[in-house]
Structures are given as C-alpha cells and as structure tokens.
PDB file of N, CA and C in Angstrom:
ATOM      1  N   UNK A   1     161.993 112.296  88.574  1.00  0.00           N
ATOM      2  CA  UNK A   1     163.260 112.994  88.668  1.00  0.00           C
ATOM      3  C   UNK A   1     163.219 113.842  89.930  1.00  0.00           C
ATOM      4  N   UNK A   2     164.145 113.705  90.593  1.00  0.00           N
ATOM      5  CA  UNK A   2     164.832 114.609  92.060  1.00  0.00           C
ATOM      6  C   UNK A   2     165.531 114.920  91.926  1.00  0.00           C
ATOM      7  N   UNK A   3     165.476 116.717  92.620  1.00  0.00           N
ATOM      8  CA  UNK A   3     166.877 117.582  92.311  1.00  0.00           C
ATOM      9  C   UNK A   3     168.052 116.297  93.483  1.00  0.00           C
ATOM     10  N   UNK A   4     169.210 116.542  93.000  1.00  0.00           N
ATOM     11  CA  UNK A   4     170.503 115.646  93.818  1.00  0.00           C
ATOM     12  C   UNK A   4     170.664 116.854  94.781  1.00  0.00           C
ATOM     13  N   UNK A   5     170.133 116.786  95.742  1.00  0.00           N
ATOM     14  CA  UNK A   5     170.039 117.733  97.082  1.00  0.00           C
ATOM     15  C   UNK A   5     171.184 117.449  98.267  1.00  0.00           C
ATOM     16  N   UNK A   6     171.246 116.303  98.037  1.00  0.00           N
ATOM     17  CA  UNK A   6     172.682 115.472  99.065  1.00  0.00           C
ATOM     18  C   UNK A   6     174.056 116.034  98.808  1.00  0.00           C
ATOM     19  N   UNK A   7     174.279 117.391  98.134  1.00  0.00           N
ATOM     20  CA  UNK A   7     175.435 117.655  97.968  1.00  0.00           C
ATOM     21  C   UNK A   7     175.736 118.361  99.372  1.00  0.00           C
ATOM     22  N   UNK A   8     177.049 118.075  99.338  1.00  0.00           N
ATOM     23  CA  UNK A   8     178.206 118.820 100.219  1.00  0.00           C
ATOM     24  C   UNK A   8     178.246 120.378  99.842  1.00  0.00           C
ATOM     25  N   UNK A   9     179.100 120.847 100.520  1.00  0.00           N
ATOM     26  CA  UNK A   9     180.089 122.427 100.217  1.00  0.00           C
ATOM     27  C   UNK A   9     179.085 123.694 100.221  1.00  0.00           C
ATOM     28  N   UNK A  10     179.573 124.747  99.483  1.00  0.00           N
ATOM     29  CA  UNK A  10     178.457 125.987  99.661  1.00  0.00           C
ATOM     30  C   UNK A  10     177.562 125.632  99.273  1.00  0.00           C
ATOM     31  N   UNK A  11     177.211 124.767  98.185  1.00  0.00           N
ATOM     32  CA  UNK A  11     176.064 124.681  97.578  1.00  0.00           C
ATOM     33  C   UNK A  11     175.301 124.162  98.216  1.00  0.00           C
ATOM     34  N   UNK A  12     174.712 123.401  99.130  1.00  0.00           N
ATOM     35  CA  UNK A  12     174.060 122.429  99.946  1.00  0.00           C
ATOM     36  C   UNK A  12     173.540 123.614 100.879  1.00  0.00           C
ATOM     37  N   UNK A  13     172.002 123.036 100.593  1.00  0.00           N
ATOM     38  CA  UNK A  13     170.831 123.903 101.329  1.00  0.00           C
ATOM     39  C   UNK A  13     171.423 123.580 103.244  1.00  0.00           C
ATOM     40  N   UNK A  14     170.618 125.040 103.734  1.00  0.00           N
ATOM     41  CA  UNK A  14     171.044 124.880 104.830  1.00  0.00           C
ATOM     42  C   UNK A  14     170.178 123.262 105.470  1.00  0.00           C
ATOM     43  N   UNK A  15     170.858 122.828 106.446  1.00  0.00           N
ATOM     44  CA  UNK A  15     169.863 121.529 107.034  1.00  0.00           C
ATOM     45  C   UNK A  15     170.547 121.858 108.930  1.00  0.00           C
ATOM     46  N   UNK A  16     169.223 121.435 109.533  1.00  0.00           N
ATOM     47  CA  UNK A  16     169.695 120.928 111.086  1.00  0.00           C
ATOM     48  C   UNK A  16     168.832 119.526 110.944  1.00  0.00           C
ATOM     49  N   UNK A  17     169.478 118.741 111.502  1.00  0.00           N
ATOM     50  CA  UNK A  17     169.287 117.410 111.598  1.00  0.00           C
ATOM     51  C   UNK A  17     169.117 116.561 110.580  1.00  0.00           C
ATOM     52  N   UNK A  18     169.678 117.317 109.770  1.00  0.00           N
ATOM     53  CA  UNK A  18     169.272 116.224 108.113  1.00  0.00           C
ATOM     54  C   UNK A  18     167.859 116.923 107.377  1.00  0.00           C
ATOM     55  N   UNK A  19     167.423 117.658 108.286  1.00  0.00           N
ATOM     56  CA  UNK A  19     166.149 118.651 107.612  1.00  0.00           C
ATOM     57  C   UNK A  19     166.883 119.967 107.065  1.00  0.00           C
ATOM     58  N   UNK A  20     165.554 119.963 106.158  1.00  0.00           N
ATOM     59  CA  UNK A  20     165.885 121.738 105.234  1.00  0.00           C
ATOM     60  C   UNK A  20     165.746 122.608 106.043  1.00  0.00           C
ATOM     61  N   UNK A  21     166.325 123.802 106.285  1.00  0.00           N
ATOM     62  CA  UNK A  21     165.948 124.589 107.405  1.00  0.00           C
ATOM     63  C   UNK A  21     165.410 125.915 106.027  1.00  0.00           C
ATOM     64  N   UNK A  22     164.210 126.851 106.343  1.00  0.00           N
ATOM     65  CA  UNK A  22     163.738 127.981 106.205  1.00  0.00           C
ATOM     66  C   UNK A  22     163.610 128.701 107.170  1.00  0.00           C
ATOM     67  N   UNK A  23     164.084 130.293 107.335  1.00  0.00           N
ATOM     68  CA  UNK A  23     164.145 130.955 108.170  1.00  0.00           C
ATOM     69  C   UNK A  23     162.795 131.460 107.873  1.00  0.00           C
ATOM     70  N   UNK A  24     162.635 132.289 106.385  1.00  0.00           N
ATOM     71  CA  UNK A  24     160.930 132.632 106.252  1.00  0.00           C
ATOM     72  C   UNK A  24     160.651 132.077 105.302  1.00  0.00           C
ATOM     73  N   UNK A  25     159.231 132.422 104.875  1.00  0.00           N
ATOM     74  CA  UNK A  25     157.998 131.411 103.622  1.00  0.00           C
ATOM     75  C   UNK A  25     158.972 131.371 102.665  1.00  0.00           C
ATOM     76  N   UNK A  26     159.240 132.979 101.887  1.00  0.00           N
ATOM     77  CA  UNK A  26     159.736 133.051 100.775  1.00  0.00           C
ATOM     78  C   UNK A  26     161.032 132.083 100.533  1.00  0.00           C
ATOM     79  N   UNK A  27     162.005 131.639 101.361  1.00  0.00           N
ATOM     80  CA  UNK A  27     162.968 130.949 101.027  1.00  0.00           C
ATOM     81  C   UNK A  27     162.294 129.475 101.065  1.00  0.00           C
ATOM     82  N   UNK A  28     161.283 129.315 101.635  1.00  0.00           N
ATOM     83  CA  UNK A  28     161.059 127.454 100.869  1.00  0.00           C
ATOM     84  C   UNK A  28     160.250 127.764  99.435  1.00  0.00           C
ATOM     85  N   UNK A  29     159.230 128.878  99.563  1.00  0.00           N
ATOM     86  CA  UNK A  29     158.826 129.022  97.975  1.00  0.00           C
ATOM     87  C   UNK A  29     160.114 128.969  97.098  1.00  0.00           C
ATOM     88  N   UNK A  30     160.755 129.639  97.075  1.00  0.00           N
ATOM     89  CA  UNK A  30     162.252 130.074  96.023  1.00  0.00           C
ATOM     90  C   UNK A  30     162.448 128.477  95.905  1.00  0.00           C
ATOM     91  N   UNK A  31     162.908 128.195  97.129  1.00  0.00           N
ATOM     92  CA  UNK A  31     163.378 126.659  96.972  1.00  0.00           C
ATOM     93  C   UNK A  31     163.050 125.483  95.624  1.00  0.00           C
ATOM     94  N   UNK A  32     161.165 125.938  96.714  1.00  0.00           N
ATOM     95  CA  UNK A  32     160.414 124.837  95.746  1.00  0.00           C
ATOM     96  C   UNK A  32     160.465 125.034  94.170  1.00  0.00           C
ATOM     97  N   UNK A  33     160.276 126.473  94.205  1.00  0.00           N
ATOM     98  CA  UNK A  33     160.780 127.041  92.599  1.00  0.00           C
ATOM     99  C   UNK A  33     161.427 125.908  91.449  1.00  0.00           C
ATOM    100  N   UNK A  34     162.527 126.802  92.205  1.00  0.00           N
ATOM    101  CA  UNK A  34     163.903 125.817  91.670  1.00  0.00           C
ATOM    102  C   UNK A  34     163.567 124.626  91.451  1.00  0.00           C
ATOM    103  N   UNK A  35     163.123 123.897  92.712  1.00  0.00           N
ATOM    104  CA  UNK A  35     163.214 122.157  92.371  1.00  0.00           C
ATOM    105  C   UNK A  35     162.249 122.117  91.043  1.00  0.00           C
ATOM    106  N   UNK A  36     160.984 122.586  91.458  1.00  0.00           N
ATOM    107  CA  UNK A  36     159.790 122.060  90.812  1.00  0.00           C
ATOM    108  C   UNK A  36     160.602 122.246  88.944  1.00  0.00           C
ATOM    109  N   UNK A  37     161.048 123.654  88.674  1.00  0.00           N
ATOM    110  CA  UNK A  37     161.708 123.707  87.368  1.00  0.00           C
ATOM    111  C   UNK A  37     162.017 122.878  86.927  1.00  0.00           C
ATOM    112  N   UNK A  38     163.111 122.391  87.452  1.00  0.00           N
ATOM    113  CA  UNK A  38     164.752 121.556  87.683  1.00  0.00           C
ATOM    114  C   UNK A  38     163.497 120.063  87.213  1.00  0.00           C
ATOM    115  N   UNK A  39     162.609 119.677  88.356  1.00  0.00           N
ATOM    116  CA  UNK A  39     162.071 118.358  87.901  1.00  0.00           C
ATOM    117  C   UNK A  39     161.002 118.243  86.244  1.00  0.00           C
ATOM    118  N   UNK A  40     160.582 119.796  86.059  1.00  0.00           N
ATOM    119  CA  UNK A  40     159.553 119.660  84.750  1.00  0.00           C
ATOM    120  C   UNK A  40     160.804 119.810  83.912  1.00  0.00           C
ATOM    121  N   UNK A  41     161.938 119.339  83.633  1.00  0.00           N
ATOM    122  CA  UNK A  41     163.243 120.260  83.014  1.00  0.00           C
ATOM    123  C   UNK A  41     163.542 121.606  82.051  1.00  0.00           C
ATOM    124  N   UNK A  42     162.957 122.129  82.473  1.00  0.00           N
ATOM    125  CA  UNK A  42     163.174 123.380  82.228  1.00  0.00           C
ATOM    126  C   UNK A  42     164.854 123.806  82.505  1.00  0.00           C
ATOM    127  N   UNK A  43     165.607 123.383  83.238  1.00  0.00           N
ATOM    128  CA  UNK A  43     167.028 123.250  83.133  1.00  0.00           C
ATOM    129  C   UNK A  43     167.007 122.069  83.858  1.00  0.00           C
ATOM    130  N   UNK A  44     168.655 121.402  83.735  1.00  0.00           N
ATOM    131  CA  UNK A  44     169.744 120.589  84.483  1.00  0.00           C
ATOM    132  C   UNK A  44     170.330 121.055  85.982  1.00  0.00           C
ATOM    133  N   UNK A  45     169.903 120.176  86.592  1.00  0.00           N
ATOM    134  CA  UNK A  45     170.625 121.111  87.639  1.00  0.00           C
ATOM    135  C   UNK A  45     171.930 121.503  88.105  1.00  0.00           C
ATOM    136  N   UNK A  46     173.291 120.135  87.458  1.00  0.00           N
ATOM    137  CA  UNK A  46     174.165 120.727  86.745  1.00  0.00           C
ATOM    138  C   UNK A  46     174.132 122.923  86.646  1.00  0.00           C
ATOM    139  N   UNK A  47     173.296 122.854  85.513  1.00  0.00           N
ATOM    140  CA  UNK A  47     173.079 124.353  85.299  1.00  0.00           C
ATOM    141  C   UNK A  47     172.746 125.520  86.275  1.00  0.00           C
ATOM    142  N   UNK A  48     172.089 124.808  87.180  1.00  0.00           N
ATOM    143  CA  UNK A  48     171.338 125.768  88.609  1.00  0.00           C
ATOM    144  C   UNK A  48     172.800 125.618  89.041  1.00  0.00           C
ATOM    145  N   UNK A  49     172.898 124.838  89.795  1.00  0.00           N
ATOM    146  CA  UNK A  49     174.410 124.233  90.964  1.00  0.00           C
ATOM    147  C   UNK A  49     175.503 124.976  90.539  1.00  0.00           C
ATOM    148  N   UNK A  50     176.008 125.502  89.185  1.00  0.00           N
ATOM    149  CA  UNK A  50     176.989 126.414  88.522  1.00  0.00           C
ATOM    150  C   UNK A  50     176.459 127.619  89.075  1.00  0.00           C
ATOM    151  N   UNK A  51     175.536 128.110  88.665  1.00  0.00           N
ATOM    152  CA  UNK A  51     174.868 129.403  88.929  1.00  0.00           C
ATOM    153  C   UNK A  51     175.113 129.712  90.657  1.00  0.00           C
ATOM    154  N   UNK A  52     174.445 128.565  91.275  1.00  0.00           N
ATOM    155  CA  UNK A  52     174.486 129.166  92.575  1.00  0.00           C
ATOM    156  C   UNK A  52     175.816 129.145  93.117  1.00  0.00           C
ATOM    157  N   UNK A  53     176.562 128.280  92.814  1.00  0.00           N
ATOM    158  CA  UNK A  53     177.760 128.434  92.763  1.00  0.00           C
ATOM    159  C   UNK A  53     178.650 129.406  92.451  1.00  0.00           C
ATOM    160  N   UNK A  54     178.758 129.902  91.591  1.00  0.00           N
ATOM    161  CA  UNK A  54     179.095 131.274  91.257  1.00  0.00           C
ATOM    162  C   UNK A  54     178.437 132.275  91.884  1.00  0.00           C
ATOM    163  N   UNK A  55     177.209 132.682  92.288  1.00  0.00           N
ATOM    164  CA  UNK A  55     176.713 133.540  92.832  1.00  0.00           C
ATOM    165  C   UNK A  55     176.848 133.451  94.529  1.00  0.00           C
ATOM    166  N   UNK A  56     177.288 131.702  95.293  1.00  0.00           N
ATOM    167  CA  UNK A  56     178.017 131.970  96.454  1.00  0.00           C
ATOM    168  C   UNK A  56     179.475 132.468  96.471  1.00  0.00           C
ATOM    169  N   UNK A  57     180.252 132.078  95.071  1.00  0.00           N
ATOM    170  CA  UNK A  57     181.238 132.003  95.285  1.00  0.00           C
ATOM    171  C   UNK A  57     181.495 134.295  95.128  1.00  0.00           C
ATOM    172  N   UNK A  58     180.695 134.585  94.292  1.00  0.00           N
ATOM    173  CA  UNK A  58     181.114 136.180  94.024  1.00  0.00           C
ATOM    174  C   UNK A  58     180.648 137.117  95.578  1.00  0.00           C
ATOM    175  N   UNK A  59     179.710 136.137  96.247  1.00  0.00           N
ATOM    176  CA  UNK A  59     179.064 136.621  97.744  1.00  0.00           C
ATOM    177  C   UNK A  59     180.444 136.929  98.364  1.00  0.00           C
ATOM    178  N   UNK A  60     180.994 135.590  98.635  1.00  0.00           N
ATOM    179  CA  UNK A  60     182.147 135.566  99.851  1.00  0.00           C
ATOM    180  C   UNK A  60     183.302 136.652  99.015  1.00  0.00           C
ATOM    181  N   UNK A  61     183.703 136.354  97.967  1.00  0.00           N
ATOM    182  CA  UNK A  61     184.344 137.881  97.259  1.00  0.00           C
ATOM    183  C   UNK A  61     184.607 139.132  97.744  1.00  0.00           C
ATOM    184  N   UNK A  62     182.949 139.315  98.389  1.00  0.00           N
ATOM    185  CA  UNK A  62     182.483 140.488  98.301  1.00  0.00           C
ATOM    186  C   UNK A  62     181.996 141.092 100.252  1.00  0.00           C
ATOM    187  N   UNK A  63     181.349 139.746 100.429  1.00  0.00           N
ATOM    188  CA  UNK A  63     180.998 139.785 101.934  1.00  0.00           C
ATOM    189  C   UNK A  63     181.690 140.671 102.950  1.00  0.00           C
ATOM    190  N   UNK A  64     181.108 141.612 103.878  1.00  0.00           N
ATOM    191  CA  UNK A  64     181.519 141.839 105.233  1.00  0.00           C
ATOM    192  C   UNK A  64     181.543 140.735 105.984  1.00  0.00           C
ATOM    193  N   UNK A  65     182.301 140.533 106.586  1.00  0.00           N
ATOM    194  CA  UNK A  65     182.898 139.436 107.718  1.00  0.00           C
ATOM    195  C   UNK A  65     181.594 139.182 108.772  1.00  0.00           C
ATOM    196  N   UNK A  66     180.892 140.310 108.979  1.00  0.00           N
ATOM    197  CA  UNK A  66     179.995 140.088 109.945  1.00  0.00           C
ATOM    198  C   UNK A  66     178.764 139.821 109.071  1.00  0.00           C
ATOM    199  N   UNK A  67     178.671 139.841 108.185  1.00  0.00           N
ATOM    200  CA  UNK A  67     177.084 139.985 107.129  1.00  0.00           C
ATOM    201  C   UNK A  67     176.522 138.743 107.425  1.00  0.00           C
ATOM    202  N   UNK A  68     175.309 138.509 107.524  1.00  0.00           N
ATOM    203  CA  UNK A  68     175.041 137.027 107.954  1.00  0.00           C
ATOM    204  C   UNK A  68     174.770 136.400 106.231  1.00  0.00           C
ATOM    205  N   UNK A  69     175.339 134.831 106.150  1.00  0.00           N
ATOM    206  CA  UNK A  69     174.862 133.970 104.960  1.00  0.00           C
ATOM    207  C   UNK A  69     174.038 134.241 104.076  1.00  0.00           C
ATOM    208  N   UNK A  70     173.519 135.496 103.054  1.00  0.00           N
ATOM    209  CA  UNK A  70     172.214 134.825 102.298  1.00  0.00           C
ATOM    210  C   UNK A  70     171.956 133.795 101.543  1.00  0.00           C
ATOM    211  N   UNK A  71     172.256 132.527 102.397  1.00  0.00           N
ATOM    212  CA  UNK A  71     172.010 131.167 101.119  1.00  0.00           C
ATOM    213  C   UNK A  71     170.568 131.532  99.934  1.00  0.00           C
ATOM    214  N   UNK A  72     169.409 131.813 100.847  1.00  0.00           N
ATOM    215  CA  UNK A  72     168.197 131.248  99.700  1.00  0.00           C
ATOM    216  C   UNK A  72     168.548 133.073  98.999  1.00  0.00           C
ATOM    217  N   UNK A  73     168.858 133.972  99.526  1.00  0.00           N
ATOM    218  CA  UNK A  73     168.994 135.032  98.417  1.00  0.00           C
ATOM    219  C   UNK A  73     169.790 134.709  97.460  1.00  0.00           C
ATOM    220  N   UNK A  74     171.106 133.883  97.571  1.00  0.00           N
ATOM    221  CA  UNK A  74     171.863 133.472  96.654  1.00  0.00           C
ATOM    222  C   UNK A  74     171.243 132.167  95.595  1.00  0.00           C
ATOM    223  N   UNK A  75     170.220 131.707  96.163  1.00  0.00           N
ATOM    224  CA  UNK A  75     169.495 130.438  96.035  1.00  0.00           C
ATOM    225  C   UNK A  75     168.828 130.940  94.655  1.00  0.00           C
ATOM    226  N   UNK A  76     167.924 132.112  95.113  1.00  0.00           N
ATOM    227  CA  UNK A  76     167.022 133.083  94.229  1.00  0.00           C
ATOM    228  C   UNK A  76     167.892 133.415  92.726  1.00  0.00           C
ATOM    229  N   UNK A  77     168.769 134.398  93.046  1.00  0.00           N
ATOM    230  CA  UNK A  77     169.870 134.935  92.158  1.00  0.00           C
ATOM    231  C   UNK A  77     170.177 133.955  91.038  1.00  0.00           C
ATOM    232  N   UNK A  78     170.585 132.590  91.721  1.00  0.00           N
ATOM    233  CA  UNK A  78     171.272 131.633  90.561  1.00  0.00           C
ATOM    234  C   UNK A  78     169.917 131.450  89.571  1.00  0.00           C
ATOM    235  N   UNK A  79     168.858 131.198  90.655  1.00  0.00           N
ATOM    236  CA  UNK A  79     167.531 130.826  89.774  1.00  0.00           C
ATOM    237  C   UNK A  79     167.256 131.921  88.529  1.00  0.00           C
ATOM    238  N   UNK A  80     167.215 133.252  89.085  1.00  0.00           N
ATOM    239  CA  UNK A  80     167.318 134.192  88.517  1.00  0.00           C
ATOM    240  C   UNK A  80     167.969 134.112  86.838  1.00  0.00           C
ATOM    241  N   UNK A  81     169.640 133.654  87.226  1.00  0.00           N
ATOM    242  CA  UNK A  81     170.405 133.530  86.531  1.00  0.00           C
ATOM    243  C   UNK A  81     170.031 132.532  85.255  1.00  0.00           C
ATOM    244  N   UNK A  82     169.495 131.800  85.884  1.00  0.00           N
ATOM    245  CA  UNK A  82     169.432 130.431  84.796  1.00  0.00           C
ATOM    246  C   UNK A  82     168.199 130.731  83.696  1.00  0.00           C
ATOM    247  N   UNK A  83     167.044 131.338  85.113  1.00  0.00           N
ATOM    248  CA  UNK A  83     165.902 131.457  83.764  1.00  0.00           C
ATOM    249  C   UNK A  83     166.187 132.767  82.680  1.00  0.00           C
ATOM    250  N   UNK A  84     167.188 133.563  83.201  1.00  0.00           N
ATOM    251  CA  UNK A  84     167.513 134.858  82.268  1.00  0.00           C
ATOM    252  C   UNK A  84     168.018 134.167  80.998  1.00  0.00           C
ATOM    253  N   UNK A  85     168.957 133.401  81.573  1.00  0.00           N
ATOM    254  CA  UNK A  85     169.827 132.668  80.288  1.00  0.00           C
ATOM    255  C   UNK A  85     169.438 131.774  79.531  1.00  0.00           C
ATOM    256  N   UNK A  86     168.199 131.233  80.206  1.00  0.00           N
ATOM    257  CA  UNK A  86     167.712 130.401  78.933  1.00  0.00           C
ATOM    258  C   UNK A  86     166.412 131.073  78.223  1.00  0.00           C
ATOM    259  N   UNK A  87     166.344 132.302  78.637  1.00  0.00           N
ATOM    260  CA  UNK A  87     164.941 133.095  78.050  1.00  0.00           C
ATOM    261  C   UNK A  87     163.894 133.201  78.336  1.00  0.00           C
ATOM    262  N   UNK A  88     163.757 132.294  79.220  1.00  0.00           N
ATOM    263  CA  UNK A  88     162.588 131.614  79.816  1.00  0.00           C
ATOM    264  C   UNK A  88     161.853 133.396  80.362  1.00  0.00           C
ATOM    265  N   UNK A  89     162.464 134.518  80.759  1.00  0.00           N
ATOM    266  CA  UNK A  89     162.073 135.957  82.112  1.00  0.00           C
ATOM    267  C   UNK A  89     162.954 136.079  81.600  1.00  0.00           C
ATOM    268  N   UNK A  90     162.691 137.473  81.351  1.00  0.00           N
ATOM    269  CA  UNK A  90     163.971 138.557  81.458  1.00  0.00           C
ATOM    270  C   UNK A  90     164.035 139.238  82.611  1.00  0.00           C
ATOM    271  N   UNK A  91     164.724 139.994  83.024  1.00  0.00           N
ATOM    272  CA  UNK A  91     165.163 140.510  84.162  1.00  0.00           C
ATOM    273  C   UNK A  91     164.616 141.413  84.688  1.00  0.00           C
ATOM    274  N   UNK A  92     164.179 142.253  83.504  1.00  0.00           N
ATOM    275  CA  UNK A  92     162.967 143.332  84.134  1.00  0.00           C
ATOM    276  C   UNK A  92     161.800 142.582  84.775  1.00  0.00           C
ATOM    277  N   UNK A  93     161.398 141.733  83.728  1.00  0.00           N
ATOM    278  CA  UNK A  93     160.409 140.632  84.258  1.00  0.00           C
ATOM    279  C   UNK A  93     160.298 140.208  85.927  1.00  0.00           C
ATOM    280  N   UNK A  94     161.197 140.144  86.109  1.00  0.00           N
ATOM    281  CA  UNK A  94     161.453 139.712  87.397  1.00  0.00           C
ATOM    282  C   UNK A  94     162.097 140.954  88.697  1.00  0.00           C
ATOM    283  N   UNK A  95     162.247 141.782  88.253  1.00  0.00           N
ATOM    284  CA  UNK A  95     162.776 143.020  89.188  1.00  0.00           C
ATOM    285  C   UNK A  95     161.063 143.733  89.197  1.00  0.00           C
ATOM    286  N   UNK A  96     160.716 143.629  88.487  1.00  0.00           N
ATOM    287  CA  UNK A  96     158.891 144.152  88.058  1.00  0.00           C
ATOM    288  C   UNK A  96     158.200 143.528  89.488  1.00  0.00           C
ATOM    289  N   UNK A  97     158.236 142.480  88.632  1.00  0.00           N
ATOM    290  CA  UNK A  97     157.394 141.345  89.840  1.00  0.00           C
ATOM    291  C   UNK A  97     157.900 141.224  90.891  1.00  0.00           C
ATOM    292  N   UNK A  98     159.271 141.009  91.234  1.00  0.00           N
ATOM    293  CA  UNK A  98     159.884 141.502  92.874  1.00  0.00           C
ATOM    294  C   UNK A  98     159.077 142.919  93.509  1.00  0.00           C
ATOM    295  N   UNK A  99     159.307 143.415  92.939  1.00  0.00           N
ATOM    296  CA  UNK A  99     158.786 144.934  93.027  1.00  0.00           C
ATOM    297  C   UNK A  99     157.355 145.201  93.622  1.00  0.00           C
ATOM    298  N   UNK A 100     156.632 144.753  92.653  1.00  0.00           N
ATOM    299  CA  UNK A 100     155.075 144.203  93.071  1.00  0.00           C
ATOM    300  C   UNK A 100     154.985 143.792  94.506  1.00  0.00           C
ATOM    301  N   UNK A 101     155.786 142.556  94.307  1.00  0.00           N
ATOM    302  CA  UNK A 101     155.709 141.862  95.888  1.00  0.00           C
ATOM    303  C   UNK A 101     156.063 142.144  97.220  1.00  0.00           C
ATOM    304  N   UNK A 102     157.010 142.966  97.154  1.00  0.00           N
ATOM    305  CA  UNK A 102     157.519 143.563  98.033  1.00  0.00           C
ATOM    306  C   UNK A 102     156.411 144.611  98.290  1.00  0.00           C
ATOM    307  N   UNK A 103     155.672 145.266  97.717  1.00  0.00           N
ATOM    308  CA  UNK A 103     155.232 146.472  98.437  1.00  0.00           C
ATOM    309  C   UNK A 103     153.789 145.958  98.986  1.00  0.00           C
ATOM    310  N   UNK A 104     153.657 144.387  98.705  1.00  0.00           N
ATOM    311  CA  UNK A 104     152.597 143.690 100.055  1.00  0.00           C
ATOM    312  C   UNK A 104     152.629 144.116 101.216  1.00  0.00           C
ATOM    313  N   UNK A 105     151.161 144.188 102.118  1.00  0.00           N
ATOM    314  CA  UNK A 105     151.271 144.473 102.979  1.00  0.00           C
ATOM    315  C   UNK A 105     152.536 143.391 103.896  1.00  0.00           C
ATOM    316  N   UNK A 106     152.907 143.890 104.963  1.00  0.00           N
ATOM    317  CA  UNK A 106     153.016 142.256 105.746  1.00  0.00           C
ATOM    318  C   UNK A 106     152.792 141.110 106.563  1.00  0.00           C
ATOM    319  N   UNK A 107     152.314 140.074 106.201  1.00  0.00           N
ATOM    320  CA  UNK A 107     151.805 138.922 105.812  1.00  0.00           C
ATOM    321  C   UNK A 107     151.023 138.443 104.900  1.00  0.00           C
ATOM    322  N   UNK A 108     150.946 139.620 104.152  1.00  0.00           N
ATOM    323  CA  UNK A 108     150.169 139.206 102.922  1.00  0.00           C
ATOM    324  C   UNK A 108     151.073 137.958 102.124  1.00  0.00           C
ATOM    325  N   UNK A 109     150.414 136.711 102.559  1.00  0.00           N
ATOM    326  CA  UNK A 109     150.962 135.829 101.872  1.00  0.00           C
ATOM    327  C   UNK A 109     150.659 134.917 100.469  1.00  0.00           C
ATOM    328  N   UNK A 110     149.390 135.382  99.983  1.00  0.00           N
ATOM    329  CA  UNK A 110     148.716 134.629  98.900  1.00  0.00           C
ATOM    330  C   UNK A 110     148.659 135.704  97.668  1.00  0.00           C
ATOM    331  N   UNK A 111     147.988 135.367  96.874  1.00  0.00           N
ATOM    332  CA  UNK A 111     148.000 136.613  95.442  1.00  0.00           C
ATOM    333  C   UNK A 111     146.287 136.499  95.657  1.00  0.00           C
ATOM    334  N   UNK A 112     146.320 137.772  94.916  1.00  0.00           N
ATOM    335  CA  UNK A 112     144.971 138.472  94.543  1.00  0.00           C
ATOM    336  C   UNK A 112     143.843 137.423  93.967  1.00  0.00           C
ATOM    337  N   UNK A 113     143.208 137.409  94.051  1.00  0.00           N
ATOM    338  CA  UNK A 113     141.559 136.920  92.995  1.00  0.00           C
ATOM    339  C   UNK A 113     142.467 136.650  91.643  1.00  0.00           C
ATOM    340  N   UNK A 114     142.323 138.078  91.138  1.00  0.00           N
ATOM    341  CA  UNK A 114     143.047 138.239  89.675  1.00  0.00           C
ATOM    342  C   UNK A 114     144.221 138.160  88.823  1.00  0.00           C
ATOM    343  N   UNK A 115     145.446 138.497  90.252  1.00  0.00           N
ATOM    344  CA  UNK A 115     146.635 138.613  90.422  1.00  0.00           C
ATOM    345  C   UNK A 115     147.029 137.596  89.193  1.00  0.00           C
ATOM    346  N   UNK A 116     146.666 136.194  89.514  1.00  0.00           N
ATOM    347  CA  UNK A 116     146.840 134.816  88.347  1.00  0.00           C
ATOM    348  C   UNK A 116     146.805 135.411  87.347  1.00  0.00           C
ATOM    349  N   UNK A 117     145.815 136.048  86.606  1.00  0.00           N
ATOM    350  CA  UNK A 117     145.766 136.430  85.359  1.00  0.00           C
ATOM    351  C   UNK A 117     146.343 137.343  84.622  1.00  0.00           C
ATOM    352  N   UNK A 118     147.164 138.198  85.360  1.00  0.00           N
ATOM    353  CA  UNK A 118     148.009 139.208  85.111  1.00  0.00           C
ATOM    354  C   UNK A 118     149.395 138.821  84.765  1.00  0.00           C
ATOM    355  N   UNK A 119     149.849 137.579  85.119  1.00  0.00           N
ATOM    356  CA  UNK A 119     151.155 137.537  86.229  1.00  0.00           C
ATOM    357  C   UNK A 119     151.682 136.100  85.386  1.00  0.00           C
ATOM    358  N   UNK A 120     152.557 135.700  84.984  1.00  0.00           N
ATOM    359  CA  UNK A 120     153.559 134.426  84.635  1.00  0.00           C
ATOM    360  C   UNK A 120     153.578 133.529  85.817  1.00  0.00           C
ATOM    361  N   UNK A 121     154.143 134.019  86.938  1.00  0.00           N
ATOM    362  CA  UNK A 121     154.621 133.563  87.812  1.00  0.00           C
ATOM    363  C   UNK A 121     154.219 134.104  89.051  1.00  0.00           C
TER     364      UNK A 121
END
C-alpha cells in the first residue's frame, strides 16, 4: 500500500521537478510519519487528506498575505488531528514531546541512548 501522493490542489506536497521538495529534516520526518502510518493503517488517507485539508483550508482563512506557506506545518497539524481522533496521542502527548524537542540543542538531530525508552514516538 502507497499513500495516493499524485494529488492536485492544496493538498499536494510541495514538488520541483516532479520531486518532493523539504526545506528542513523535520518536514520529510513529519512526512514520512504520515506515510509510514497511512501504509501500517493506522488511518485511511481519505482521513489524513480531510484533515490536511481543513487545516490548509482554516490557514488561508486566517493567513497574512505576506506569511510564507506552512505546507509540512499544516502537514504536521492534520497528522496531529487524525492521531488525536482516533486515540491513538492525545494532545498533551504531543505538545509534551514537541516541547522536549524543541529545546534541542541545534542540530541535534538523533534521540538520546535512552530517549527510546521513555518516549512512544
């Protein structure tokens, strides 16, 4: 099973030349996230594609004219969205662990020795 990635419109990952484009790590991790879920089915992607959908569509809503795109932040969010709703993380769960991560040094790009054993995800 493959996420249907060939879509058109907001939803469709950024691409130059028919490639995925990532600006940094974290947006192909998020990415891979998603897919890898989406393929063990843990959801439909149907279900993601709504989510991110809605979460581009409440962006532009909301957007300054000059704000640049956050596709993979919006990318994140829907993901967000889906595993909240099916129970899978709750939200603290995940504002916790954002939290954590963020106060990495920077380039700290890997997890701890132990980190695994603490941690879901």
């Amino acid at each position: 099973m493959s996420a249907p990635l060939g879509v058109e419109g907001p939803a469709a990952p950024p691409r130059s030349n028919g490639e995925l484009v990532f600006a940094e790590p974290w947006e192909s991790r998020a990415f891979g996230m998603a897919v890898t879920l989406y393929e063990t089915g843990v959801f439909t992607w149907p279900e993601f594609q709504s989510a991110l959908v809605s979460r581009i569509a409440a962006w532009e809503a909301s957007a300054v004219p000059a704000e640049p795109y956050p596709y993979y932040r919006l990318w994140l969010a829907a993901l967000e969205d889906v595993l909240g709703g099916l129970c899978a993380v709750s939200t603290d769960e995940v504002t916790a662990r954002a939290h954590a991560l963020a106060q990495r040094p920077e380039g700290h790009d890997h997890r701890d020795q132990d980190d695994h054993l603490h941690h879901r995800y």
